[in-house]
N, C-alpha and C. Protein backbone atom coordinates (compact mmCIF):
# COMPACT_ATOMS: atom_id res chain seq x y z
N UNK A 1 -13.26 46.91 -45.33
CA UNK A 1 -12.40 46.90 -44.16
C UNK A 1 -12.84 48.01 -43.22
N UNK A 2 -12.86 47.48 -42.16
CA UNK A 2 -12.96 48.76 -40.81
C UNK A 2 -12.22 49.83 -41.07
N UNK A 3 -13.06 50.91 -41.09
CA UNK A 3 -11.95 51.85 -40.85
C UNK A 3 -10.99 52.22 -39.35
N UNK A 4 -11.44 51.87 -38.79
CA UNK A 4 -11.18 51.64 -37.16
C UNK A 4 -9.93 51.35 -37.35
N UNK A 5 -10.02 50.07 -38.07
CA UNK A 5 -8.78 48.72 -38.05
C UNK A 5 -7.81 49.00 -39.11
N UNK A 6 -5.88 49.21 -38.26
CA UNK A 6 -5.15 49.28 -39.37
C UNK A 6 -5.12 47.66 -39.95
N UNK A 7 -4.39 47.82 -41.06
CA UNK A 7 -4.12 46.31 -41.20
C UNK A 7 -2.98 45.24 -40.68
N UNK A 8 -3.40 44.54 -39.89
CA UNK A 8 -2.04 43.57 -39.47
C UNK A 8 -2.10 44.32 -37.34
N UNK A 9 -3.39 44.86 -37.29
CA UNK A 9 -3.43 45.01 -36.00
C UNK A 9 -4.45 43.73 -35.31
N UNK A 10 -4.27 43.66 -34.39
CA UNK A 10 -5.19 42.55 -33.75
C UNK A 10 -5.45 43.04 -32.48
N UNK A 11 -6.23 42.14 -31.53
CA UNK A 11 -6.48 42.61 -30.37
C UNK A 11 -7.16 41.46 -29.55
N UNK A 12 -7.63 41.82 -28.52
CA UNK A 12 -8.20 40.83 -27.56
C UNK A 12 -9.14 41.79 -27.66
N UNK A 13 -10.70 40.78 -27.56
CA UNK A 13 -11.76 41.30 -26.90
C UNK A 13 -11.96 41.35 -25.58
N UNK A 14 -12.68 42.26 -24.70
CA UNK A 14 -13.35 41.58 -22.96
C UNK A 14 -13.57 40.34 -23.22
N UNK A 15 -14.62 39.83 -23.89
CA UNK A 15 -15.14 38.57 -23.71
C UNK A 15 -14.10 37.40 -23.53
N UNK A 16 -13.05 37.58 -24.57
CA UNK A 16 -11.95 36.57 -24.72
C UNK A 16 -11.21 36.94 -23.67
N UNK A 17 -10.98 37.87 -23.06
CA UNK A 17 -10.02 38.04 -21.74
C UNK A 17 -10.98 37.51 -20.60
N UNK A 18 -12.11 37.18 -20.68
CA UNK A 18 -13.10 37.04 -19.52
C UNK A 18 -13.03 35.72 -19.85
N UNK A 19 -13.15 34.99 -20.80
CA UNK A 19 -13.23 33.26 -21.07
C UNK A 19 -11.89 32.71 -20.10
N UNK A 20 -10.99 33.62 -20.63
CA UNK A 20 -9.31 33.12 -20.50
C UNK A 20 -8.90 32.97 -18.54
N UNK A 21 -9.83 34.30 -18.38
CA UNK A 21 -9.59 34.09 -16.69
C UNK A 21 -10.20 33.34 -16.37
N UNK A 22 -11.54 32.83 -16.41
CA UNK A 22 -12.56 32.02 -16.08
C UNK A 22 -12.21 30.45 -15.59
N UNK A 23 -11.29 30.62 -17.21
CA UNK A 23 -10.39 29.33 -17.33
C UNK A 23 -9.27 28.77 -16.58
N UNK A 24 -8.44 29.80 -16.50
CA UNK A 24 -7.54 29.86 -15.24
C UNK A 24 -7.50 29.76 -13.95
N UNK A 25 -8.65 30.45 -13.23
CA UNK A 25 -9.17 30.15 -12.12
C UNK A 25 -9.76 29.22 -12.01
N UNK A 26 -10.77 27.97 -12.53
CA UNK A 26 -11.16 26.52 -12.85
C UNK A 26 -10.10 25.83 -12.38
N UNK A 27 -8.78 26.01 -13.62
CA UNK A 27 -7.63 25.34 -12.86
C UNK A 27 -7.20 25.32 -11.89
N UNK A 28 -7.25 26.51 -11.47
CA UNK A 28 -6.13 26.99 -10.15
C UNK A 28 -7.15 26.54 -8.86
N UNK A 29 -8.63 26.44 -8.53
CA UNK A 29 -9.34 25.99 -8.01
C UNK A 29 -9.32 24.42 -7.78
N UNK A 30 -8.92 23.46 -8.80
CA UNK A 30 -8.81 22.13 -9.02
C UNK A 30 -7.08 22.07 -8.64
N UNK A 31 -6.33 22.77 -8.46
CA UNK A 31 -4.78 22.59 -8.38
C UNK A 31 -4.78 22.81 -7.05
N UNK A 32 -5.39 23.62 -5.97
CA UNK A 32 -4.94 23.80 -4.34
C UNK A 32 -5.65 22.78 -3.86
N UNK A 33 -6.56 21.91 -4.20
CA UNK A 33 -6.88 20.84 -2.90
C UNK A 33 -5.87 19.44 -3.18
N UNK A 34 -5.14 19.62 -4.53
CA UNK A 34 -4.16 18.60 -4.49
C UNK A 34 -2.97 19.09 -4.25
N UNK A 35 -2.44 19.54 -4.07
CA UNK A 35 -1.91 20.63 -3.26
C UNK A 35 -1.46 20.30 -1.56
N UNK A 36 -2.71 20.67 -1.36
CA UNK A 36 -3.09 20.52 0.12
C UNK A 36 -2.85 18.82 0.50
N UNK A 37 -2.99 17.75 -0.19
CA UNK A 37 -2.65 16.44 0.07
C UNK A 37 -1.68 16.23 -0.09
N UNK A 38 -0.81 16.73 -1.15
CA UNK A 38 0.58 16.19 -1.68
C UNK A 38 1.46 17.06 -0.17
N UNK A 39 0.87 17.83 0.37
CA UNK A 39 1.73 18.63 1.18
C UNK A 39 1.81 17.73 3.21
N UNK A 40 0.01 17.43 2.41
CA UNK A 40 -0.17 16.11 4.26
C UNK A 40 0.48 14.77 4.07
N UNK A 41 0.52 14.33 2.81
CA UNK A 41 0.84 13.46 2.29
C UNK A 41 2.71 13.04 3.03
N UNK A 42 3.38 14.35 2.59
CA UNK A 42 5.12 14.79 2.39
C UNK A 42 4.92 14.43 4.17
N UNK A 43 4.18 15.38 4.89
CA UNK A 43 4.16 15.35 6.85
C UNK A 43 3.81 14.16 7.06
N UNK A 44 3.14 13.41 6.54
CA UNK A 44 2.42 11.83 7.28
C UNK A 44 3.40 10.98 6.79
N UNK A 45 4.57 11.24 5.67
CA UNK A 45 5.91 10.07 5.50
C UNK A 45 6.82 10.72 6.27
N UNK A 46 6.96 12.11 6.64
CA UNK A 46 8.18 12.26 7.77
C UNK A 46 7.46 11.86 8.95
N UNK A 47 6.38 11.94 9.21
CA UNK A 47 6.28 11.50 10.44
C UNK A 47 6.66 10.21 10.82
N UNK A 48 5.99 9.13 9.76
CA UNK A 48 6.23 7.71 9.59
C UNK A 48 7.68 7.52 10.12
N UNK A 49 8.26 7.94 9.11
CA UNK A 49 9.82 8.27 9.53
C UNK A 49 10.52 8.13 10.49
N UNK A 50 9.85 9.12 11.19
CA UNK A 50 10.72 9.65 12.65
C UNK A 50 10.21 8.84 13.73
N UNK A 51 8.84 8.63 13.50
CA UNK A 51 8.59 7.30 14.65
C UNK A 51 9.22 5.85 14.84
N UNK A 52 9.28 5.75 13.47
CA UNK A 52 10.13 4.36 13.00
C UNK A 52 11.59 4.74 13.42
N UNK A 53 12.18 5.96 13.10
CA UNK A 53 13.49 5.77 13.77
C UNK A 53 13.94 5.97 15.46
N UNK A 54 13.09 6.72 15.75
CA UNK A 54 13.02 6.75 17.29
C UNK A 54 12.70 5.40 17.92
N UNK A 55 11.99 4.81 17.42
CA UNK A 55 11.34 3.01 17.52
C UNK A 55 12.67 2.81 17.60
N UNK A 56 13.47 2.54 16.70
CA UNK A 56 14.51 1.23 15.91
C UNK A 56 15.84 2.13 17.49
N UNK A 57 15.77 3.38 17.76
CA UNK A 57 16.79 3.58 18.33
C UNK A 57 16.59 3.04 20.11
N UNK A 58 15.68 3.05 19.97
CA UNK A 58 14.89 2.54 21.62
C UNK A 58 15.42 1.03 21.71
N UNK A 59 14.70 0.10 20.52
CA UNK A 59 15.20 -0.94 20.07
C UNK A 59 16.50 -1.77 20.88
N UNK A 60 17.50 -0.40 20.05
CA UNK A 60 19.16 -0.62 19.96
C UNK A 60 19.57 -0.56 21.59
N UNK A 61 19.19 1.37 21.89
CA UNK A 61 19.24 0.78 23.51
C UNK A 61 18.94 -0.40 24.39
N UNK A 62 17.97 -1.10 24.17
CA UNK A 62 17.54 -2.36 24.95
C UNK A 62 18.03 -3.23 24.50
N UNK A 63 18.60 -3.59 23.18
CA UNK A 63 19.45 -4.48 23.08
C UNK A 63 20.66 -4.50 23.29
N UNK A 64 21.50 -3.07 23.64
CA UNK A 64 22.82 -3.35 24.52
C UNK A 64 22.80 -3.24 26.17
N UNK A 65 21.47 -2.63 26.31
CA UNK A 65 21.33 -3.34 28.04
C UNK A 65 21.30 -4.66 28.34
N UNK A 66 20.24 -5.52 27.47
CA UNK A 66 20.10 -6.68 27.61
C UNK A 66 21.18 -7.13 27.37
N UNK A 67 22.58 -7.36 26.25
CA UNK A 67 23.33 -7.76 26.38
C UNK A 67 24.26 -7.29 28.37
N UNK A 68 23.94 -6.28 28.62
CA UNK A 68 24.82 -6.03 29.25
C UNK A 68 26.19 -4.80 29.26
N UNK A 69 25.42 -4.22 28.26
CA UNK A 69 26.72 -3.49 28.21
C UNK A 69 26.45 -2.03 28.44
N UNK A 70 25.37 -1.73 28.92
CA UNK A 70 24.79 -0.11 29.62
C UNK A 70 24.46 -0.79 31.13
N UNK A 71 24.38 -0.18 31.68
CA UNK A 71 24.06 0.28 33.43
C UNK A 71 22.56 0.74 33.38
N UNK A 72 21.71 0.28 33.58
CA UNK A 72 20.08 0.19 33.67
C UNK A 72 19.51 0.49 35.06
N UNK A 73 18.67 1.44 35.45
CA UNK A 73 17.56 0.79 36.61
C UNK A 73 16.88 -0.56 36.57
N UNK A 74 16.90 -1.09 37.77
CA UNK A 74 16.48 -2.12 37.87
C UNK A 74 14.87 -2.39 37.07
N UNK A 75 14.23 -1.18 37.76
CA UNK A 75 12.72 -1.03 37.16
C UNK A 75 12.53 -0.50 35.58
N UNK A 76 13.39 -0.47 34.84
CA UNK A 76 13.43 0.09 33.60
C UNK A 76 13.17 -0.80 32.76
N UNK A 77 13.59 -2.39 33.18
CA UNK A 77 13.58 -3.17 32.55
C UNK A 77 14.64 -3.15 30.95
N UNK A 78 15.61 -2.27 31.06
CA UNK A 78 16.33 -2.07 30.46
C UNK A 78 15.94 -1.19 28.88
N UNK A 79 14.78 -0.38 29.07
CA UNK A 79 14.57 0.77 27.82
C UNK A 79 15.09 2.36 29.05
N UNK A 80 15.58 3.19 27.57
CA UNK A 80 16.09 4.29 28.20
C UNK A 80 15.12 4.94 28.94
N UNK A 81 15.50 5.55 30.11
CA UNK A 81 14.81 6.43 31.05
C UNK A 81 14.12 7.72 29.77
N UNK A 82 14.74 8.80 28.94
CA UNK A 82 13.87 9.08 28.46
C UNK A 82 14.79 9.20 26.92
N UNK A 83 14.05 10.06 26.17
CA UNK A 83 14.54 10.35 24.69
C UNK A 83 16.04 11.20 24.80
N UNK A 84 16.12 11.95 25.62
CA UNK A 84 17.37 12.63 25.77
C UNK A 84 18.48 11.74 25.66
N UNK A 85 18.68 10.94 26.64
CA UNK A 85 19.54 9.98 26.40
C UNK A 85 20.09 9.22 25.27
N UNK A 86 18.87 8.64 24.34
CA UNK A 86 19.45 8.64 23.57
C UNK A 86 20.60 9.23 22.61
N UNK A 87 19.87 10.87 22.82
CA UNK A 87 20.53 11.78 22.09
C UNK A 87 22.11 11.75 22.75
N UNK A 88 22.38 12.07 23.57
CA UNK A 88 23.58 12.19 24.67
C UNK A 88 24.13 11.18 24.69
N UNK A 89 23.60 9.81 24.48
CA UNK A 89 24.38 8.56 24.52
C UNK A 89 25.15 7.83 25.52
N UNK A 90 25.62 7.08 25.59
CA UNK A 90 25.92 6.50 26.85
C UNK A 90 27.37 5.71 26.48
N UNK A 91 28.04 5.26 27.63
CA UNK A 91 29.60 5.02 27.42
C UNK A 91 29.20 3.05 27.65
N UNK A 92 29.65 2.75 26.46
CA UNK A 92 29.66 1.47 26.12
C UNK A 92 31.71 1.26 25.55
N UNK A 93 31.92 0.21 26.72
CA UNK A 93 32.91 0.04 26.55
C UNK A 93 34.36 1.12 25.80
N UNK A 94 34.25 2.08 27.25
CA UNK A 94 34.93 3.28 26.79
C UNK A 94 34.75 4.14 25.26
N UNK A 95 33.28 3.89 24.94
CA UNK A 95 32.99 4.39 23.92
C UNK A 95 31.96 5.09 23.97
N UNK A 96 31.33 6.52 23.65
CA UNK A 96 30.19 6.94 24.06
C UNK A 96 29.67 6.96 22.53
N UNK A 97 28.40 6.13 22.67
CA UNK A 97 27.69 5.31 21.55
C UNK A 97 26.46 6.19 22.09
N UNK A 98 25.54 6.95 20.90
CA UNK A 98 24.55 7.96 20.76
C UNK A 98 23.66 7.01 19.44
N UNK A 99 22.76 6.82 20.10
CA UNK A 99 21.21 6.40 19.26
C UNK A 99 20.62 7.09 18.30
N UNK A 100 20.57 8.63 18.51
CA UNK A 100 20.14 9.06 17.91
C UNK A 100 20.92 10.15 17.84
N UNK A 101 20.93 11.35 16.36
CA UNK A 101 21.23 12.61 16.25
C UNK A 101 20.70 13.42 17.09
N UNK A 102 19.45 13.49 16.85
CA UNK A 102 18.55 14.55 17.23
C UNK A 102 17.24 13.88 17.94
N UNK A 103 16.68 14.54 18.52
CA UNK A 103 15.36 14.34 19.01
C UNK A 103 14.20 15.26 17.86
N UNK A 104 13.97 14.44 16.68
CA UNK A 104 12.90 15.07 15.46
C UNK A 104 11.75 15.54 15.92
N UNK A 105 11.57 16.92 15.35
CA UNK A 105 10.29 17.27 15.58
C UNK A 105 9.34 16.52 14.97
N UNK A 106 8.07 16.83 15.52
CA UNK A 106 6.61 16.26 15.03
C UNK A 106 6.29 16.46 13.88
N UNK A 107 6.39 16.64 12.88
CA UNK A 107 6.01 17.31 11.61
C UNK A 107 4.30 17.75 11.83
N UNK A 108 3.21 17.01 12.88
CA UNK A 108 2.02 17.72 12.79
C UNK A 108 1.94 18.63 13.87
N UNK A 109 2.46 18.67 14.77
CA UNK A 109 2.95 19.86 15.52
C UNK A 109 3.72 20.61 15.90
N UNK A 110 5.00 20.53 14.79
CA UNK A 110 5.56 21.23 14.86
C UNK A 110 6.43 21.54 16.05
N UNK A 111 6.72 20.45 16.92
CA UNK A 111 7.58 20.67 18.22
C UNK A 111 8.33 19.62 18.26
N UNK A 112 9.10 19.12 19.65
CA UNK A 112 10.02 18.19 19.52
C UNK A 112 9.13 17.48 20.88
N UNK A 113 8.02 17.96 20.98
CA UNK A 113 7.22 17.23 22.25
C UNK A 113 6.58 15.89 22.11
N UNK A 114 7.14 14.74 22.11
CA UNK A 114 6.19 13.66 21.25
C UNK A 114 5.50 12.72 22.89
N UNK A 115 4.65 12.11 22.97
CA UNK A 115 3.91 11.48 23.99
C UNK A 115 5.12 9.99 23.81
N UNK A 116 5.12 9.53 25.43
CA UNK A 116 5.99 8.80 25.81
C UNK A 116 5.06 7.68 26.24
N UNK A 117 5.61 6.42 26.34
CA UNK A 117 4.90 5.27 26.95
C UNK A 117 5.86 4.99 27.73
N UNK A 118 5.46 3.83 28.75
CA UNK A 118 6.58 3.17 29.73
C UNK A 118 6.34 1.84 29.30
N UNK A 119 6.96 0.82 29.68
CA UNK A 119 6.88 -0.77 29.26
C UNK A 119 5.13 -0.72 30.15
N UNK A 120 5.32 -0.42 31.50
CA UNK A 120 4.03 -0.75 32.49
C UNK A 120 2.79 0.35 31.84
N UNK A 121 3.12 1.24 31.09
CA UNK A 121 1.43 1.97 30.74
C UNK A 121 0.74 0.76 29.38
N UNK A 122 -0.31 1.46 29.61
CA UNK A 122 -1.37 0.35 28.48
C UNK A 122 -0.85 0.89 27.18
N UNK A 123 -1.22 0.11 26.32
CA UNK A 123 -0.93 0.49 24.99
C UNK A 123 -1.24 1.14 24.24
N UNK A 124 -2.52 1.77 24.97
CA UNK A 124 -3.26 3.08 23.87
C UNK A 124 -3.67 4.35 25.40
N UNK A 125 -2.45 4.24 26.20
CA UNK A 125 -2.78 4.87 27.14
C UNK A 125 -1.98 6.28 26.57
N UNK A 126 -2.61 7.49 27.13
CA UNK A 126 -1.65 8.54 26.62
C UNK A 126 -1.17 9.19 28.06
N UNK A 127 -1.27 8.89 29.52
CA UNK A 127 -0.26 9.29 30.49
C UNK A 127 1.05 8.62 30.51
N UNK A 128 2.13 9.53 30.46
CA UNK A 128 3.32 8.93 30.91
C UNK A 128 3.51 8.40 32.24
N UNK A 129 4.02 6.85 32.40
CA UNK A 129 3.94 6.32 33.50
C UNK A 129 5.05 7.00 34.50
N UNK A 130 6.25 7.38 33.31
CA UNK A 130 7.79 7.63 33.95
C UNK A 130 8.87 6.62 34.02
N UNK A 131 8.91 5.64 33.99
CA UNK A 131 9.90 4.52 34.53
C UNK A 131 10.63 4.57 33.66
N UNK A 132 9.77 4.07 32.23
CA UNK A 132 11.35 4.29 31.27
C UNK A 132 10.41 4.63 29.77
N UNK A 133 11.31 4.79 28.44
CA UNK A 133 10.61 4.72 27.13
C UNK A 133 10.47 3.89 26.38
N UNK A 134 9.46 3.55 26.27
CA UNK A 134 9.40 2.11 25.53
C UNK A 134 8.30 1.81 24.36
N UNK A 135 7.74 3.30 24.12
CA UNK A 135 7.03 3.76 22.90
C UNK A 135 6.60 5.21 22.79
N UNK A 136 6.66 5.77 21.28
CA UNK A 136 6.33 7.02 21.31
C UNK A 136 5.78 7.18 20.28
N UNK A 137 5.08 8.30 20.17
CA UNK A 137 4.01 8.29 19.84
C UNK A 137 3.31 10.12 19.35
N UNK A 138 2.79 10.51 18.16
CA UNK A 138 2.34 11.70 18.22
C UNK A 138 1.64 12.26 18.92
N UNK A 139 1.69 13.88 19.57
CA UNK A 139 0.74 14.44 20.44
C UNK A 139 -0.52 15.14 19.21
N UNK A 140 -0.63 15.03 18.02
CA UNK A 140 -1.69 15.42 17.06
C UNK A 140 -2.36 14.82 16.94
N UNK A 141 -3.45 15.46 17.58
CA UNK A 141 -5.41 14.82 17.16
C UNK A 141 -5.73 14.78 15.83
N UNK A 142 -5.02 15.09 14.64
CA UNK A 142 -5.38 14.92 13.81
C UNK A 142 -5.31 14.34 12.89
N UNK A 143 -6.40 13.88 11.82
CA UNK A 143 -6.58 12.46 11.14
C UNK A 143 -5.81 12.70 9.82
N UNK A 144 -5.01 11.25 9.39
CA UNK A 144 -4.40 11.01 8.43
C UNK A 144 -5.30 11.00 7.38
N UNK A 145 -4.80 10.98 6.01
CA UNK A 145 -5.43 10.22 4.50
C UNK A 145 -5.91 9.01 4.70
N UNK A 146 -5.40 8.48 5.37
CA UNK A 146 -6.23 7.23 5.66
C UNK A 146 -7.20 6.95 6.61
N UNK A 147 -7.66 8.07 7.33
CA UNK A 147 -9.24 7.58 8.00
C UNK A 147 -7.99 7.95 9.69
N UNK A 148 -6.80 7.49 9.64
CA UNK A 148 -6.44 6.85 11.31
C UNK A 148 -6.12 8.25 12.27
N UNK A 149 -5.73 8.29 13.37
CA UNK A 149 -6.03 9.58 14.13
C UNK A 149 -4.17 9.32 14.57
N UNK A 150 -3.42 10.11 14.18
CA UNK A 150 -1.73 10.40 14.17
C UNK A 150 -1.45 9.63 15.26
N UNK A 151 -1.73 9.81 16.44
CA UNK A 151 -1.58 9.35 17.84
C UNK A 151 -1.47 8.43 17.95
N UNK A 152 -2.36 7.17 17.00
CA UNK A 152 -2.89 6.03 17.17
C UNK A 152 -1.37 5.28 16.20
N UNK A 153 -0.45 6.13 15.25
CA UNK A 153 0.51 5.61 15.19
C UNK A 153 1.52 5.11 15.58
């Protein structure tokens, strides 16, 4: 027996503390780029989200103009003048009926600034014409998991 060594002592070597980090960092190297997707992943379904509900609330507006029961510009063709409105809502039969809660931020930029269409702009145009809203759309140049460019949603 070592004289060094009582009995029933143990220890770690360097080497085994050097394997053990080696090892750890491997992992932790293979754990942040999934990570990093599960996190674009979480922003590219709120975004989905919020476009789809801003969509469906635009929708709703034009379908109680068209019935008749909001006060429209003539040239609007009956979608709201802009996103605010929605929010603020409008008096439908002594009732003030609101589309939306909130005006949602972007989740890829982080603002509440989203690009507007009019019925009369082109469909992959990104100037606002002004007349009214009738699609919207992300102001982020940047590309989804799937190859597509945010905007183009």
């Amino acid at each position: 027996m070592d004289p060094q060594r009582r009995k029933g002592e143990a220890g770690v070597t360097l080497i085994e503390l050097i394997i053990v980090v080696t090892m750890l960092s491997i992992l932790a190297t293979a754990a942040v780029p999934m990570a990093i997707i599960q996190v674009k992943r979480a922003k590219e379904r709120e975004l989905r989200r919020d476009l789809w509900e801003m969509r469906r609330a635009i929708d709703a507006y034009k379908d109680a103009a068209d019935l008749g029961l909001i006060q429209t510009k003539v040239d609007s063709i009956n979608y709201p003048p802009d996103l605010q409105t929605l929010v603020d809502g409008v008096d439908i039969k002594d009732k003030k009926v609101r589309f939306l809660r909130r005006i949602p931020t972007d989740p890829m930029t982080n603002t509440a600034d989203w690009g507007l269409r009019s019925n009369q702009d082109d469909a992959d145009s990104d100037s606002f014409g002004g007349q009214n809203v009738f699609d919207v759309y992300s102001k982020s140049n940047g590309t989804s998991l799937d190859g597509t460019k945010y905007n183009t949603w």
